[in-house]
Protein backbone atom coordinates (compact mmCIF):
# COMPACT_ATOMS: atom_id res chain seq x y z
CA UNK A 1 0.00 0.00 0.00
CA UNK A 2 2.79 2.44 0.77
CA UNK A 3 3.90 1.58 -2.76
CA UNK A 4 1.44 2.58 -4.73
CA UNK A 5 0.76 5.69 -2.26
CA UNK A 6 3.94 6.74 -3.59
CA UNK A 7 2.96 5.75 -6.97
CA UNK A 8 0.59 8.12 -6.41
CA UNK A 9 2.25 11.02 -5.90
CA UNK A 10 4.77 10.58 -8.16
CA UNK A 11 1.98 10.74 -10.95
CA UNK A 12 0.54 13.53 -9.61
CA UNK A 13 1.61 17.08 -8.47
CA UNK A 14 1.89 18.59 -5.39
CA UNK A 15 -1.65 20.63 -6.08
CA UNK A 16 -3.26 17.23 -5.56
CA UNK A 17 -2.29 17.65 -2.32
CA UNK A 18 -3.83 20.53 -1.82
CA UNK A 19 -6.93 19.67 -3.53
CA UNK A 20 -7.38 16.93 -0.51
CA UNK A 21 -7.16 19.18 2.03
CA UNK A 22 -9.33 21.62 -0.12
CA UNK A 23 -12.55 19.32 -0.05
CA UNK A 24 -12.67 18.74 3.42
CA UNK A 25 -15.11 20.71 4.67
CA UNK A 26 -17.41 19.00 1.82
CA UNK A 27 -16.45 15.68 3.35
CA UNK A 28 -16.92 16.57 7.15
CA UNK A 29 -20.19 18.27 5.82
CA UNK A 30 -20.73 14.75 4.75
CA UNK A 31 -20.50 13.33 7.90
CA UNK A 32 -22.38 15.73 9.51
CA UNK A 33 -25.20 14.36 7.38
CA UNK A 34 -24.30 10.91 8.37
CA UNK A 35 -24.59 12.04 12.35
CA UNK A 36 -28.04 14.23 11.38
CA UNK A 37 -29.77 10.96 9.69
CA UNK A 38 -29.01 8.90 12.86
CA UNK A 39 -30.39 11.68 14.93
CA UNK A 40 -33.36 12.08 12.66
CA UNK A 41 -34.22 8.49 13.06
CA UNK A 42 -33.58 8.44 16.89
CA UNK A 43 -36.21 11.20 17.43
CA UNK A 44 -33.74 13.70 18.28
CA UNK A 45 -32.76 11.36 21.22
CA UNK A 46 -29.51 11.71 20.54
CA UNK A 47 -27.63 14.29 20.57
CA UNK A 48 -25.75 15.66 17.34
CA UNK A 49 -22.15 15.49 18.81
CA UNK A 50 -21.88 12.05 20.30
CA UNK A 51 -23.56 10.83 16.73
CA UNK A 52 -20.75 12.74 14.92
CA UNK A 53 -18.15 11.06 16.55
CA UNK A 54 -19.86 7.53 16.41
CA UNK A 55 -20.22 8.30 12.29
CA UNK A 56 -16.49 9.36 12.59
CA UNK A 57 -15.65 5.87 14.26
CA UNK A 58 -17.95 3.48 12.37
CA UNK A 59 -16.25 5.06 9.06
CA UNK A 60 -12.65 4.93 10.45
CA UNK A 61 -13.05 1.40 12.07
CA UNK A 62 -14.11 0.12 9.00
CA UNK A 63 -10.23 -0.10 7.56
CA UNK A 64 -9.51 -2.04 10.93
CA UNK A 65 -12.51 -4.68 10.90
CA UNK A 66 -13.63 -6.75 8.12
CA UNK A 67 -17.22 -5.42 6.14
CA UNK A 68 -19.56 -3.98 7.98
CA UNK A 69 -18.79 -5.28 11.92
CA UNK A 70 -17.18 -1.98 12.27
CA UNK A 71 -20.41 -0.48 12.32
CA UNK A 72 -21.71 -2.12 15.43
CA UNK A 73 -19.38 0.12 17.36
CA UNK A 74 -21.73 2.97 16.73
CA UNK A 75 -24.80 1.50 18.57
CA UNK A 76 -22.02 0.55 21.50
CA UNK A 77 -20.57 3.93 21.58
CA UNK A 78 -23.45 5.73 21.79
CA UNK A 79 -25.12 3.32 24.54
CA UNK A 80 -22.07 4.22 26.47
CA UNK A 81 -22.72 8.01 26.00
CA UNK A 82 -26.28 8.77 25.61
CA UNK A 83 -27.61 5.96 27.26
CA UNK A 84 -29.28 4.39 23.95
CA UNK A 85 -30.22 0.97 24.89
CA UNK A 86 -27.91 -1.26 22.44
CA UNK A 87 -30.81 -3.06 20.88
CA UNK A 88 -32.93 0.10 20.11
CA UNK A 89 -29.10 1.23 18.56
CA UNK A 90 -28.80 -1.15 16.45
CA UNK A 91 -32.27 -1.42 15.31
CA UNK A 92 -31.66 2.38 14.54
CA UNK A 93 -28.62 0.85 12.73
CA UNK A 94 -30.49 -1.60 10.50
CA UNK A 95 -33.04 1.51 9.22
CA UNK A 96 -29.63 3.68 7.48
CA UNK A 97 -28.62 0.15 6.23
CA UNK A 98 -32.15 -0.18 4.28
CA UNK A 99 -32.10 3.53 3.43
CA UNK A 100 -28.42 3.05 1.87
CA UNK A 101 -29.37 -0.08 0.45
CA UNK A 102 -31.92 1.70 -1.73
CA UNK A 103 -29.83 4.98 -2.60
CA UNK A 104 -27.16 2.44 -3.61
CA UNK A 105 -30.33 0.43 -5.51
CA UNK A 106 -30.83 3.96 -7.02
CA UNK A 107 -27.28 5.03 -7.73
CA UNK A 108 -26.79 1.82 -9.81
CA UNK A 109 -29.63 2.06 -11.81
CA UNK A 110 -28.92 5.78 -12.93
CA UNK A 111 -25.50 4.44 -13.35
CA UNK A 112 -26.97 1.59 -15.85
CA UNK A 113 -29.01 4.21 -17.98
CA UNK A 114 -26.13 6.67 -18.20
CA UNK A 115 -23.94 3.73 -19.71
CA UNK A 116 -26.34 2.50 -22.28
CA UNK A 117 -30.36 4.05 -22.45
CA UNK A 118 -31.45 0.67 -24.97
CA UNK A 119 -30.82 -1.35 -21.25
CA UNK A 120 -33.07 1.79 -19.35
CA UNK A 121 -36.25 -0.83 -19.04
CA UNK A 122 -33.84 -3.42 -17.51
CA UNK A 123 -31.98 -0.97 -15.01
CA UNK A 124 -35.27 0.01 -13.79
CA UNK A 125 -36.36 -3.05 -13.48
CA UNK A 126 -32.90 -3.63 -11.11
CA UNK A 127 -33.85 -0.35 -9.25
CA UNK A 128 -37.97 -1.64 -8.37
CA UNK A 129 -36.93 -4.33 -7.15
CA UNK A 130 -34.19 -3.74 -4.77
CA UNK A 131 -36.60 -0.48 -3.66
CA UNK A 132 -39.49 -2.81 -3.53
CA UNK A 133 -38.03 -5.44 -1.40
CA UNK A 134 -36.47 -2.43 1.06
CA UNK A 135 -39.90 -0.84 1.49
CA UNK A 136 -41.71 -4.54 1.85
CA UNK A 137 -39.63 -5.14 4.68
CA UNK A 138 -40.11 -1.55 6.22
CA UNK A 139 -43.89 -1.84 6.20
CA UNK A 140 -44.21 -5.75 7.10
CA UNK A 141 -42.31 -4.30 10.52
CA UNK A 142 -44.40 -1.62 10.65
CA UNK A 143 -48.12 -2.82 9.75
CA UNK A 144 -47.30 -6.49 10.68
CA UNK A 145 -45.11 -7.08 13.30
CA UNK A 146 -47.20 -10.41 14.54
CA UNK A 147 -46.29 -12.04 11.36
CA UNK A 148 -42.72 -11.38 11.46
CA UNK A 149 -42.23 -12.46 14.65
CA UNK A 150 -44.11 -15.71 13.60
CA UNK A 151 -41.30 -15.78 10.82
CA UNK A 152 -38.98 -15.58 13.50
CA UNK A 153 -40.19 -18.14 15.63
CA UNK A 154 -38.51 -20.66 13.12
CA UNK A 155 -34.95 -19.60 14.74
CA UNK A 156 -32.51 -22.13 16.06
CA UNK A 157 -32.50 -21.07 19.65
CA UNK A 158 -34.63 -19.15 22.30
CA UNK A 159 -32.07 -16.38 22.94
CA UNK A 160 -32.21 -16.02 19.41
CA UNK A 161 -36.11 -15.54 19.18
CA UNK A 162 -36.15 -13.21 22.23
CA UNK A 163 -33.72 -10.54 20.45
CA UNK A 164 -35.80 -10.94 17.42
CA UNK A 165 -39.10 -10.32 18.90
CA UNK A 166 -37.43 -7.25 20.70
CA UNK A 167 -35.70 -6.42 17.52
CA UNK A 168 -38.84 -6.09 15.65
CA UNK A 169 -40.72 -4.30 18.38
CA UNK A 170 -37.75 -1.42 18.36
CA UNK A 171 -38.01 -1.11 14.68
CA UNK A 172 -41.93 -1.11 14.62
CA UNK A 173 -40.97 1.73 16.73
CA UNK A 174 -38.45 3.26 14.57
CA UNK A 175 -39.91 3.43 11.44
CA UNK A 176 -42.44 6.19 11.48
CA UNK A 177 -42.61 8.44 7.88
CA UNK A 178 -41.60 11.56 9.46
CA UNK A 179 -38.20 10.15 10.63
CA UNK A 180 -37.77 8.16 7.38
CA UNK A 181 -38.44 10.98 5.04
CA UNK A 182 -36.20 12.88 7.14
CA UNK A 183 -33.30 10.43 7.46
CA UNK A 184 -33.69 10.23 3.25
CA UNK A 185 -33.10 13.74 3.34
CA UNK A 186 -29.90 13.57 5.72
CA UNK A 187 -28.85 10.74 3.67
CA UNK A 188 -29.34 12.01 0.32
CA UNK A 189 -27.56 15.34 0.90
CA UNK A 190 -24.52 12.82 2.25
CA UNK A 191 -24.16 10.96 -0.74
CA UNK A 192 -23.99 14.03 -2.70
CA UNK A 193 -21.33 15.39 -0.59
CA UNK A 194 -19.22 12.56 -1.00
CA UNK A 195 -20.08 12.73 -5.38
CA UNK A 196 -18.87 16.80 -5.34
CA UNK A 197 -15.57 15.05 -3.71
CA UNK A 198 -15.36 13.16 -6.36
CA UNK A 199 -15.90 15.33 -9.28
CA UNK A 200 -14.11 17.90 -7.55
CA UNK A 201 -10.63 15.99 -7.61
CA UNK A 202 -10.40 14.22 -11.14
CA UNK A 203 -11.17 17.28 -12.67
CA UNK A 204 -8.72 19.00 -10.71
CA UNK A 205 -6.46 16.60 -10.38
CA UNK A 206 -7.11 14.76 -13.43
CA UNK A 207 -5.46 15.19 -16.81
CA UNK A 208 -8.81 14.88 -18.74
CA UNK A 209 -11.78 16.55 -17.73
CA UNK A 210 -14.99 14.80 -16.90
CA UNK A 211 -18.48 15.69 -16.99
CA UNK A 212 -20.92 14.99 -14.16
CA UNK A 213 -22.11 12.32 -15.55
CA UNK A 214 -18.80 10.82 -16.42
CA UNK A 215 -17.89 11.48 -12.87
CA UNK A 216 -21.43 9.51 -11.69
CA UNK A 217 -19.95 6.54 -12.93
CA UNK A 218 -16.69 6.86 -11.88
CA UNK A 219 -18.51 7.14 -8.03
CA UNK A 220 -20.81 4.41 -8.65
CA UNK A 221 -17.84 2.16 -9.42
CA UNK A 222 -15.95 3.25 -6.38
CA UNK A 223 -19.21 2.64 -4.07
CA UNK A 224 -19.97 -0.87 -5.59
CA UNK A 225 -15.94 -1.36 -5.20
CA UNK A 226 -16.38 -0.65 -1.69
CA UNK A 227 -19.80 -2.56 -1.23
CA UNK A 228 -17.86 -5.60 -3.19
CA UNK A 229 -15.24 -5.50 -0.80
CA UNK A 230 -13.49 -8.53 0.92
CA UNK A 231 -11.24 -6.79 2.84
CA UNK A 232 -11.67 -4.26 5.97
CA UNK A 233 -12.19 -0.66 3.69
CA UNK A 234 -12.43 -2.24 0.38
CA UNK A 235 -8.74 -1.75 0.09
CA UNK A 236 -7.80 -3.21 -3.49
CA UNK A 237 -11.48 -3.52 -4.93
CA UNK A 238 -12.20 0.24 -4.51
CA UNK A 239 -8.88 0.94 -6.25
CA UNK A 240 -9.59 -1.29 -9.35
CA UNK A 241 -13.16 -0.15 -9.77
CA UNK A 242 -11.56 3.56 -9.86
CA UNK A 243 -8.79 2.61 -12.12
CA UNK A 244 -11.33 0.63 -14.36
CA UNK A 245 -13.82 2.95 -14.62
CA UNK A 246 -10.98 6.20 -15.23
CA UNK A 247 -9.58 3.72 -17.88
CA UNK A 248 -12.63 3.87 -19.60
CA UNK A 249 -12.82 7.45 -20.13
CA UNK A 250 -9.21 7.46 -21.77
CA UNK A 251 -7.00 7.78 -18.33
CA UNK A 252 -3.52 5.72 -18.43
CA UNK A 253 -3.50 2.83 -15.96
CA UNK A 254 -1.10 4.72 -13.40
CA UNK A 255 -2.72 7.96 -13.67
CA UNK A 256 -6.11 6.11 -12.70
CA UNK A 257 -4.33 4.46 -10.44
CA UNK A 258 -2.75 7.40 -8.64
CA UNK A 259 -6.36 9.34 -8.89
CA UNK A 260 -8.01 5.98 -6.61
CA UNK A 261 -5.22 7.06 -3.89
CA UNK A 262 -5.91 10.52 -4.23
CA UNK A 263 -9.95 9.89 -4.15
CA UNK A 264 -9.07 7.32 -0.72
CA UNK A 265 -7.24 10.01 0.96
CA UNK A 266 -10.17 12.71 0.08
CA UNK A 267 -12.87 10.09 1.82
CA UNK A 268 -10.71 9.72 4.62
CA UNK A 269 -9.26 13.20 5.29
CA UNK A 270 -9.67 14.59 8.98
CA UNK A 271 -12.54 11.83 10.08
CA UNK A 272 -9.81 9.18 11.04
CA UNK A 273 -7.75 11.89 13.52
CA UNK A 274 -11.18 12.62 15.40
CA UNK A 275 -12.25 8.89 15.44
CA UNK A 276 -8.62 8.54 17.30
CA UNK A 277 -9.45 11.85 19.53
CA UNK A 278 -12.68 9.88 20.52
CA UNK A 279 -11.13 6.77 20.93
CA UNK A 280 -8.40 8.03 23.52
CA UNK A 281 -10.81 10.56 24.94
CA UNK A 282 -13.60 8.36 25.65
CA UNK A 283 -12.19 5.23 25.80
CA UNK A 284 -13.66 3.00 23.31
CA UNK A 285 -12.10 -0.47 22.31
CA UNK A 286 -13.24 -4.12 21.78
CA UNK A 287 -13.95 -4.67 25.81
CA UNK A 288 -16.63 -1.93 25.57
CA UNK A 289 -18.39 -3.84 22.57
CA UNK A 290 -18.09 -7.20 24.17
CA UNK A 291 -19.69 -5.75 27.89
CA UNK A 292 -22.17 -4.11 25.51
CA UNK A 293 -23.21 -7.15 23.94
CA UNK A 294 -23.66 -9.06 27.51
CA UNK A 295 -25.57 -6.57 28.37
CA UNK A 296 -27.89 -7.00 25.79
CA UNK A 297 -28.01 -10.80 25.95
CA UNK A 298 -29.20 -9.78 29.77
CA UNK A 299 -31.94 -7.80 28.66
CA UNK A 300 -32.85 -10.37 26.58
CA UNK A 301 -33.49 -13.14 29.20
CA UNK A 302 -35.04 -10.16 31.70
């Protein structure tokens, strides 16, 4: 990895540098949204600072743990600070997965009609479906709860039926319109954050200019690159789906390559230095997540 880092900026001048540090505020406005979506879906329960920093951690941990588990040290953070019991967390947790699940459902089929319109009927067809299935689930929790839990009931083991029925119960909760439409918002205005970042440094960077579309596809690459990944950050997959996609718009193979490092160190910029500040200041580590989950498997048998 240092290798090609310094691949990277031996293809590219020192303004690239500058460019990073330039779209910062974009990208900590993007996390800002993150924080603002999980306090939209809370109920304004919890507060907008202590959801900053667990957006700043679940981001940052993610190049540390492998996929997603990262993420469950939001819901365990934020039970530590604001009192958020971890089951209503993570329940919180599951609604921004379905709400990125159909952005992401969204993003690729735009992307599939801006590569070829003759496949339009099939990338919409892509785009219901994945929406469909993501709204399904959100109104069988909400309108029928009884008959997921009966779903449930076919799990292996008691404990696991117990968190299930609970789990259900805290998302029946959770998913009222006014939140959802509101956490859309929040999320929507994050995503487009994170697309100015994009466009911002290739054409900046970049020795040929893109449009915005161009520049669509280059960040729906780089999300499905990350989304694809098999390693913790989608180190190596989000890399080739940038180099791929830059390739494809006439970029040399180490340009595109240098432009995926420069794009990774955009995404990343300050959040990693205040996920560190958090972690020495308020002391969070894998024996808070493991007393966490005990905790929870208490509840449970309560």
């Amino acid at each position: 990895m240092l290798t090609i880092v310094a691949f990277a900026f031996g293809e590219l001048s020192a303004d690239s540098l500058f460019v990073v540090l330039a779209v910062q505020p974009i990208n900590l406005l993007a996390l800002l949204f993150v924080a603002l979506r999980f306090r939209a879906l809370s109920g304004s329960s919890v507060p907008l600072w202590p959801s900053t920093k667990a957006a700043a951690l679940s981001s940052s941990l993610l190049y540390v743990f492998p996929t997603r588990i990262s993420e469950l040290v939001k819901p365990v953070y934020l039970a530590a600070q604001c009192n958020l019991s971890l089951l209503r967390g993570t329940a919180l947790l599951a609604m921004e997965r379905f709400i990125d699940v159909l952005i992401v459902a969204s993003l690729l089929g735009l992307g599939a009609m801006l590569l070829a319109n003759e496949q339009m009927g099939s990338a919409l067809l892509v785009w219901g479906s994945i929406a469909s299935a993501v709204i399904l689930v959100c109104l069988a929790v909400l309108f029928f709860p009884d008959r997921v839990q009966s779903v449930a009931s076919f799990l292996p083991s008691q404990w696991l039926k117990d968190v299930a029925a609970r789990f259900v119960e805290e998302m029946r909760l959770t998913v009222s319109p006014d939140r959802v439409v509101l956490a859309f918002f929040w999320s929507s205005l994050a995503w487009m954050a994170s697309f100015v970042v994009v466009h911002i440094v290739i054409n900046v960077s970049g020795s040929i200019p893109l449009t915005q579309s161009q520049s669509f596809l280059v960040f729906v690459a780089g999300t499905v690159g990350i989304a694809a990944a098999v390693v913790p950050g989608g180190l190596g997959t989000f890399e080739a789906a940038i180099v791929v996609s830059l390739a494809a718009h006439g970029y040399t193979v180490g340009e595109a390559l240098a432009l995926s490092v420069l794009l990774r160190a955009a995404n990343l910029g300050f959040v990693p230095l205040l996920a560190a500040w958090t972690i020495v200041r308020d002391g969070v580590g894998l024996a808070a997540l493991a007393k966490e989950i005990r905790k929870l498997r208490e509840q449970v048998r309560n």
